[in-house]
Protein backbone atom coordinates (compact mmCIF):
# COMPACT_ATOMS: atom_id res chain seq x y z
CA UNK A 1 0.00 0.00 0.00
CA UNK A 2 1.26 3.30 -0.64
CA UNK A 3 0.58 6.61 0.22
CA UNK A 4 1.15 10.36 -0.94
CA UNK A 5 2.21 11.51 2.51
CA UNK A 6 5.74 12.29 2.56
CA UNK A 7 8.08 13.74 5.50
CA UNK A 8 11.56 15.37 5.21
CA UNK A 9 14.03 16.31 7.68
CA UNK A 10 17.12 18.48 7.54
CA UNK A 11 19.62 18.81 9.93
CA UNK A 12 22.65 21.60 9.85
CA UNK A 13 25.29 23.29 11.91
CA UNK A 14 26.40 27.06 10.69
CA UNK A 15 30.32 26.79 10.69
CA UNK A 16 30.62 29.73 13.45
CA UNK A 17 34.19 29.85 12.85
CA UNK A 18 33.95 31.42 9.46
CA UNK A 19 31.33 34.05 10.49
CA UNK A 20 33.95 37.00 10.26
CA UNK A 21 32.92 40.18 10.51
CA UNK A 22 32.91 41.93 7.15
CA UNK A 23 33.42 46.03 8.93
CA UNK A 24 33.58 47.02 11.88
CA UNK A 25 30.01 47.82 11.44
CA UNK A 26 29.24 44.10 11.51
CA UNK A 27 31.18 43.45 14.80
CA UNK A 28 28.43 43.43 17.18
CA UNK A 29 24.93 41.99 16.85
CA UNK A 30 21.95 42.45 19.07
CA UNK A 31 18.63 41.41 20.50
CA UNK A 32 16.59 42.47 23.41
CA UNK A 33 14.33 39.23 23.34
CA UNK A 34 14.69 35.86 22.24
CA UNK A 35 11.85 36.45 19.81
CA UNK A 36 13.42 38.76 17.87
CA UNK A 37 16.32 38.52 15.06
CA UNK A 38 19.78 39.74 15.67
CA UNK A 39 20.51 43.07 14.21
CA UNK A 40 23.58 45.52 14.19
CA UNK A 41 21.31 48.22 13.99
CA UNK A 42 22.28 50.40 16.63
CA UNK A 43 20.42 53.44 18.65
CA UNK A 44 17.21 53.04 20.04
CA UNK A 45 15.93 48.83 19.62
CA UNK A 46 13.35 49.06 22.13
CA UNK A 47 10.38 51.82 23.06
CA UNK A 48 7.97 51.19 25.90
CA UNK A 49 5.60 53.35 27.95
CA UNK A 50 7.08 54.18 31.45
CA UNK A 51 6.40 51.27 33.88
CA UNK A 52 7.37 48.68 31.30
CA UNK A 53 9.06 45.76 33.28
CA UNK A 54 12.82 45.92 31.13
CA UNK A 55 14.32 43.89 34.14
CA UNK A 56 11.33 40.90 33.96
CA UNK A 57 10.13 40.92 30.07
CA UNK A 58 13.88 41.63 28.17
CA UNK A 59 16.36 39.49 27.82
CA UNK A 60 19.35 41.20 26.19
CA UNK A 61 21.87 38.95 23.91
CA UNK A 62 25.12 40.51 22.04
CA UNK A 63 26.58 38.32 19.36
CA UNK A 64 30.26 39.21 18.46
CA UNK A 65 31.53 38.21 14.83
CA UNK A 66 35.25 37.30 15.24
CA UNK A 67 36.97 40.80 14.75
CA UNK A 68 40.40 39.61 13.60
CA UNK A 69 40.37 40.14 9.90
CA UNK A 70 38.87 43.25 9.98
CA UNK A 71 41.88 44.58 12.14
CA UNK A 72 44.18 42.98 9.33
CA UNK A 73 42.74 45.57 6.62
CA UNK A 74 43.73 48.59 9.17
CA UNK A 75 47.00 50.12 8.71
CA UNK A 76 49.08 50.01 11.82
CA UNK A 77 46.60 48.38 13.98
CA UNK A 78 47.27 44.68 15.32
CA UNK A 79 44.06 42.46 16.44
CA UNK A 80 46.45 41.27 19.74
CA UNK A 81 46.62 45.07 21.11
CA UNK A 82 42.85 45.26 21.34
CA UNK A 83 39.75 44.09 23.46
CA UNK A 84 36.44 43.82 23.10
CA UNK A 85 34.41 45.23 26.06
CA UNK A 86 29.90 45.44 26.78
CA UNK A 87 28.68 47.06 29.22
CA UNK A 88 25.38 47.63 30.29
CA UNK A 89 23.89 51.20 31.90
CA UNK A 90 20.54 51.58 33.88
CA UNK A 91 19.55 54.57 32.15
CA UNK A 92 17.98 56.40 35.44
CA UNK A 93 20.35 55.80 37.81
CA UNK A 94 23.29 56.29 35.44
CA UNK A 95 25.34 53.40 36.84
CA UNK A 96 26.96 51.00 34.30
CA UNK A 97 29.21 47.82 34.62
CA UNK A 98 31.20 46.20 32.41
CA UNK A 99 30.15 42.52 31.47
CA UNK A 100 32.54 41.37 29.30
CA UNK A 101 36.07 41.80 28.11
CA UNK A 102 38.15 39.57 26.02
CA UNK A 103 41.09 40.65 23.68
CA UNK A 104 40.36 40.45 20.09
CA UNK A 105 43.23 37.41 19.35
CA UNK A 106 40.65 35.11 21.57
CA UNK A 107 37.49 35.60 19.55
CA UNK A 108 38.20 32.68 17.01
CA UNK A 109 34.28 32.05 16.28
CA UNK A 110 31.33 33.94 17.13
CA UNK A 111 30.31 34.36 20.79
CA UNK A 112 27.44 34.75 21.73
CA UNK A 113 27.00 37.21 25.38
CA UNK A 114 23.69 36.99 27.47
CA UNK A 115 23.08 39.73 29.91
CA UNK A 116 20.79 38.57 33.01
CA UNK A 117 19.29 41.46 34.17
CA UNK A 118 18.03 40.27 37.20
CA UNK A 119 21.89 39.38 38.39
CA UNK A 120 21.87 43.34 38.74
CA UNK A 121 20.73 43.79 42.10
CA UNK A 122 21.33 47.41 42.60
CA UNK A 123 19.75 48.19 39.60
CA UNK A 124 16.24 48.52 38.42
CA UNK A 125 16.11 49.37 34.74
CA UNK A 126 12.93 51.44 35.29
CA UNK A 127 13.31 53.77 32.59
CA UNK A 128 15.82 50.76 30.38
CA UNK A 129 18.65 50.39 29.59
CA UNK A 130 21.67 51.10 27.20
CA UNK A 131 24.66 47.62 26.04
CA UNK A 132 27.75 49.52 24.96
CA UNK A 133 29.84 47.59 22.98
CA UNK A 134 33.17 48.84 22.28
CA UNK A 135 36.51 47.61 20.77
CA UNK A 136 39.71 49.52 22.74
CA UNK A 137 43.31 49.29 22.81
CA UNK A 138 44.70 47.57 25.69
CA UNK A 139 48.45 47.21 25.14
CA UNK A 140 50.87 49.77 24.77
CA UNK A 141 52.87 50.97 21.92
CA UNK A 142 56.81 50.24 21.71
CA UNK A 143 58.13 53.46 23.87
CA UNK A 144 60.03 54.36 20.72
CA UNK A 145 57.02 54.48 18.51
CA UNK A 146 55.86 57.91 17.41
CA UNK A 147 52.32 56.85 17.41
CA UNK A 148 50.06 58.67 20.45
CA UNK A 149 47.54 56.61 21.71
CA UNK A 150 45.23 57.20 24.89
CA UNK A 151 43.40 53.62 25.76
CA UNK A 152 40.28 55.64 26.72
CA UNK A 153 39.98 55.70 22.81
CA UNK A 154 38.13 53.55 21.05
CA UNK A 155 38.21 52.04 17.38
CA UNK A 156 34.35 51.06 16.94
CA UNK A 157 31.21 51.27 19.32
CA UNK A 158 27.88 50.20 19.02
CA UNK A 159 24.93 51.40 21.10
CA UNK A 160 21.50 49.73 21.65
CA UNK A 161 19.44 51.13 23.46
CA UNK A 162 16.03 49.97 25.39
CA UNK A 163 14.17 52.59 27.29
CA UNK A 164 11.12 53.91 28.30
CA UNK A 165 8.82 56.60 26.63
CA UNK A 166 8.79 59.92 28.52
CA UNK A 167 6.38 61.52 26.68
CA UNK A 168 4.53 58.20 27.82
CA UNK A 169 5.30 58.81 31.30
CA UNK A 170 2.61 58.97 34.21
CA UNK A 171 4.63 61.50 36.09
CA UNK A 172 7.99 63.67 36.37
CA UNK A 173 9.51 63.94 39.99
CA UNK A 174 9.98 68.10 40.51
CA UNK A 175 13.21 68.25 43.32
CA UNK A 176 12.28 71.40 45.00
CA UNK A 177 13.83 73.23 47.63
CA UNK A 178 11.16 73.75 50.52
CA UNK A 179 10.51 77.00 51.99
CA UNK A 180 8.70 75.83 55.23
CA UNK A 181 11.48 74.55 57.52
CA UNK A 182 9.23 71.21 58.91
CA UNK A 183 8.26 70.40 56.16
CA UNK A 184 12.46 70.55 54.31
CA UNK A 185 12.91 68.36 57.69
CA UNK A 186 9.73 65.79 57.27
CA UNK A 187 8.19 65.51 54.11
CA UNK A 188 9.94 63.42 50.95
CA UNK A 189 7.37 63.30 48.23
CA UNK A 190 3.81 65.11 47.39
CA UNK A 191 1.27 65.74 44.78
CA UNK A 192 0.79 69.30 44.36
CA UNK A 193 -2.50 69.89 42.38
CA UNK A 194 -2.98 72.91 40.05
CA UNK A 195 -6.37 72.51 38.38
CA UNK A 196 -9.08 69.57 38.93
CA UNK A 197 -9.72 69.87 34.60
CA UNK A 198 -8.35 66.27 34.34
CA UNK A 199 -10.20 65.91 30.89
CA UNK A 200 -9.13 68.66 28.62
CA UNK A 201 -5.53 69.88 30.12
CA UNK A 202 -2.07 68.69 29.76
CA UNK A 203 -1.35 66.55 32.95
CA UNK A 204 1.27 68.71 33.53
CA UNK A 205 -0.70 71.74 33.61
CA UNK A 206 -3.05 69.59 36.29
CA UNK A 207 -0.64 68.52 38.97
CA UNK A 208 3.16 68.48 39.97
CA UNK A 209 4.81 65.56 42.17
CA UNK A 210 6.97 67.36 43.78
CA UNK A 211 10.23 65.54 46.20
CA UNK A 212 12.52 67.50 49.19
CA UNK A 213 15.58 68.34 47.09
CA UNK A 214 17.21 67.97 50.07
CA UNK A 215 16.59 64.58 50.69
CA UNK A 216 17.83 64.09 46.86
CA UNK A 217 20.96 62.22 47.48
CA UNK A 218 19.50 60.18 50.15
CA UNK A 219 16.54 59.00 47.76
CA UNK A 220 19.42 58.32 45.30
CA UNK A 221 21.00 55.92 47.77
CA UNK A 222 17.46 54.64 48.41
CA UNK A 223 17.20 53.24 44.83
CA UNK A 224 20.42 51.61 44.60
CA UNK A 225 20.01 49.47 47.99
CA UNK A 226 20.26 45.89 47.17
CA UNK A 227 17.70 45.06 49.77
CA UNK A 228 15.24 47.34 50.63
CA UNK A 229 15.57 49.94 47.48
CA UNK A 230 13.16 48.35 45.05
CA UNK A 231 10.30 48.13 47.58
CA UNK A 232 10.67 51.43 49.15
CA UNK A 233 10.54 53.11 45.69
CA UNK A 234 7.53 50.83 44.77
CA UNK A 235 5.76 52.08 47.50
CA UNK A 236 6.19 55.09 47.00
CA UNK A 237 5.49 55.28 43.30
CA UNK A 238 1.91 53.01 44.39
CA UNK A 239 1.05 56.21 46.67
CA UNK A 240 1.46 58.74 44.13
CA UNK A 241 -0.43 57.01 41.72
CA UNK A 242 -3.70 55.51 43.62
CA UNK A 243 -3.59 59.14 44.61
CA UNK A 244 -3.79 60.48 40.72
CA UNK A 245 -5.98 57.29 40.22
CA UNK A 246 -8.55 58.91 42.03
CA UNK A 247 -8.62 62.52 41.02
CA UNK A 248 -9.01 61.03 37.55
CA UNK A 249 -12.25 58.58 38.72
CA UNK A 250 -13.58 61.78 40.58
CA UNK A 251 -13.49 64.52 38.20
CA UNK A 252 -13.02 62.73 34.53
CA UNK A 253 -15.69 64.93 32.72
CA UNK A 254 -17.34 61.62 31.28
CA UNK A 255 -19.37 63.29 28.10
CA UNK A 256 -16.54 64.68 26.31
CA UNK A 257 -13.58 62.44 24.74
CA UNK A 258 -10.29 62.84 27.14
CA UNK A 259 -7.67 65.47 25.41
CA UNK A 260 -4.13 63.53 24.56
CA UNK A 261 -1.86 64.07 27.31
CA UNK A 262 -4.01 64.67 29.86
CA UNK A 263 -4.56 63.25 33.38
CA UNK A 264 -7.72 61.15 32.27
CA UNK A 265 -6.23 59.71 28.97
CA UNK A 266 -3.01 58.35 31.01
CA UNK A 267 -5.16 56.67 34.07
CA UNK A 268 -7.67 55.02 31.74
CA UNK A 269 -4.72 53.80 29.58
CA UNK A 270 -3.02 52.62 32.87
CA UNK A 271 -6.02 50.90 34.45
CA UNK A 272 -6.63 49.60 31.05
CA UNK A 273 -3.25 47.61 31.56
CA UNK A 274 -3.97 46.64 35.44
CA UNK A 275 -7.12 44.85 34.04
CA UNK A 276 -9.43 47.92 35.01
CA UNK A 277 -12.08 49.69 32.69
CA UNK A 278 -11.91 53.55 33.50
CA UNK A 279 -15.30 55.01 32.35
CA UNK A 280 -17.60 52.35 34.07
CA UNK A 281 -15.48 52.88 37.52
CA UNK A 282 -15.34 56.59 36.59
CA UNK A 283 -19.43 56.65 36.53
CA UNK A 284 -19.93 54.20 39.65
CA UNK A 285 -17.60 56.40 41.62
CA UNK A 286 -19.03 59.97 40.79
CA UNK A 287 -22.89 58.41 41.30
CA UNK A 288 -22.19 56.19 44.08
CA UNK A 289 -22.24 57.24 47.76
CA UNK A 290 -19.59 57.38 50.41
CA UNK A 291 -19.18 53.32 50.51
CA UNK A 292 -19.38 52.96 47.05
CA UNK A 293 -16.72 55.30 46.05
CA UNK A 294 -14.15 53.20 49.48
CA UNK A 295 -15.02 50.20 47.41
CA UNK A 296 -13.48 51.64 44.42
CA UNK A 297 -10.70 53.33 45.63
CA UNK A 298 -9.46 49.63 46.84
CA UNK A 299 -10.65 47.61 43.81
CA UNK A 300 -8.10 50.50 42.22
CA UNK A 301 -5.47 50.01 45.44
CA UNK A 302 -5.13 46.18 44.51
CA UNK A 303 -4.46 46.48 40.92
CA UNK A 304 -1.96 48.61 41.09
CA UNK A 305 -0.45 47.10 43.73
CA UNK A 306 -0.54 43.60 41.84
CA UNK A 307 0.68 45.10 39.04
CA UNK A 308 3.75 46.28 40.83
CA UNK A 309 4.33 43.31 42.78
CA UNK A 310 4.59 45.05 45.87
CA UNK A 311 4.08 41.43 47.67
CA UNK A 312 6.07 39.38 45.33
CA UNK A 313 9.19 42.28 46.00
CA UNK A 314 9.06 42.26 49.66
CA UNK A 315 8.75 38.58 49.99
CA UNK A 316 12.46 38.25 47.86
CA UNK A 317 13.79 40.19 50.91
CA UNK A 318 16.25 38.70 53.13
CA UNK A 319 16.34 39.59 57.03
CA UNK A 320 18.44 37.85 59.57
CA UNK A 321 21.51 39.82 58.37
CA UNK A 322 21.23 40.15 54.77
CA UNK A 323 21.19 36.44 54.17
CA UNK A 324 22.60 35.68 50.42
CA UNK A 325 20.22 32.68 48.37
């Protein structure tokens, strides 16, 4: 008996050793997510709306295309005198590390460099991220040689960045200088309101979240503390914006269409992506009485919370002396 049904396989191995890199344009390769292609495309590779989760949902990979023969075609430049660095900044904090380095006569075939984010435990990545790739001199010159050469230069660089959207963002922290002497000594972080027209005006024009300049370097140190940083910041962010949560619920003008930009466009997009639907909460809150309008406020209080993983965040916390896992 026959049949029509037929099945191939293939099977094949790329010969990584001959995957030279045709420029120094070509050098380094990149992906934020294993879903993607690689892509020496440099600049910006990734785009999200503030509160994107680049430490959880990316997963950044360099690939580096043996750089030997490329070195070859330069004139006085030997591949042994040079190494190939990445590094990797948090693009808020400014802090950057270097996770690899390996001089140029050791990269025989193409390497392939994964960057676990989550191995960065002082940083957050809450506004992304930049990989720096770079190819530097790292031996000296004969003595004799007339050549000048600083080893803070670099031959070829690459840049890809992941970041967040600011345009997109929720809020801006204003570090301001406080007049009232208790309050420079006591108070960290407020929402100063401008205008309850949460409908029709820039947010911006509506409110200001304004933070004790003074405190500045403290809440600096805040964010980059291995153990208690990410929570305390989560918290506070989770005040601020229940807080702007509810402005929006109780004085969205529900008739009209919400201007771009303003309060009540960014809250319904945000409890849009907590699970939440803005305009039947937004009408259950402004008709409802007193107990109707608590029962909102922590339907709202949850989400966001969930969606920050204030739980999940303190329960990775180690006491009894810092314990390491």
């Amino acid at each position: 008996m026959s049949s029509d049904r037929k099945i191939s396989f293939s099977i094949k191995r790329p010969d990584l050793i001959y995957d030279f890199a045709s420029s120094l344009d070509d050098i380094f390769r990149f992906r934020h997510d294993d879903g993607e292609p690689f892509s020496a495309e440099t600049s910006v590779r990734l785009q999200e709306a503030f509160g994107f989760d680049f430490k959880g949902e990316t997963n950044p990979i360099v690939q580096i295309a043996p750089p030997a023969q490329v070195l070859e075609t330069l004139p006085d430049l030997i591949g042994k005198d040079f190494s190939v660095f990445i590094s990797i900044e948090d693009t808020a904090l400014g802090m950057r590390e270097v996770v690899y380095q390996k001089q140029v006569a050791h990269i025989l075939e193409l390497e392939t460099v994964r960057i676990n984010l989550s191995d960065f435990k002082h940083m957050g990545f809450v506004r992304g991220y930049v990989v720096r790739c770079f190819m530097t001199r790292t031996a000296s010159d004969d003595p004799h040689s007339s050549l000048a050469w600083s080893k803070s230069n670099i031959i070829c660089l690459s840049e890809f960045i992941c970041k967040a959207s600011v345009e997109d963002a929720l809020f801006e922290i204003a570090w301001t200088t406080f007049n009232d002497p208790d309050m420079r000594k006591n108070v960290l972080i407020y929402v100063d309101w401008k205008s309850n027209d949460v409908s029709y005006s820039p947010h911006s024009e509506c409110f200001q979240v304004k933070a004790n300049n003074d405190l500045k370097p403290q809440f600096k140190r805040l964010e980059n503390n291995s153990h208690f940083g990410e929570l305390s910041i989560r918290l506070i962010a989770d005040r601020i914006i229940a807080e702007l949560g509810e402005a929006a619920l109780r004085c969205a003008d529900l008739e009209g269409s919400a201007s771009e930009g303003s309060l009540h466009e960014k809250i319904e997009i945000l409890f849009e992506a907590v699970g939440l639907e803005f305009s039947s909460l937004a009408q259950r809150y402004q008709s409802g009485d007193t107990m109707d309008q608590l029962s909102i406020l922590s339907e709202v209080n949850r989400s966001i919370q969930r969606s920050h993983k204030i739980a999940a965040t303190l329960s990775g916390i180690k006491f009894g002396g810092y314990r390491l896992k």
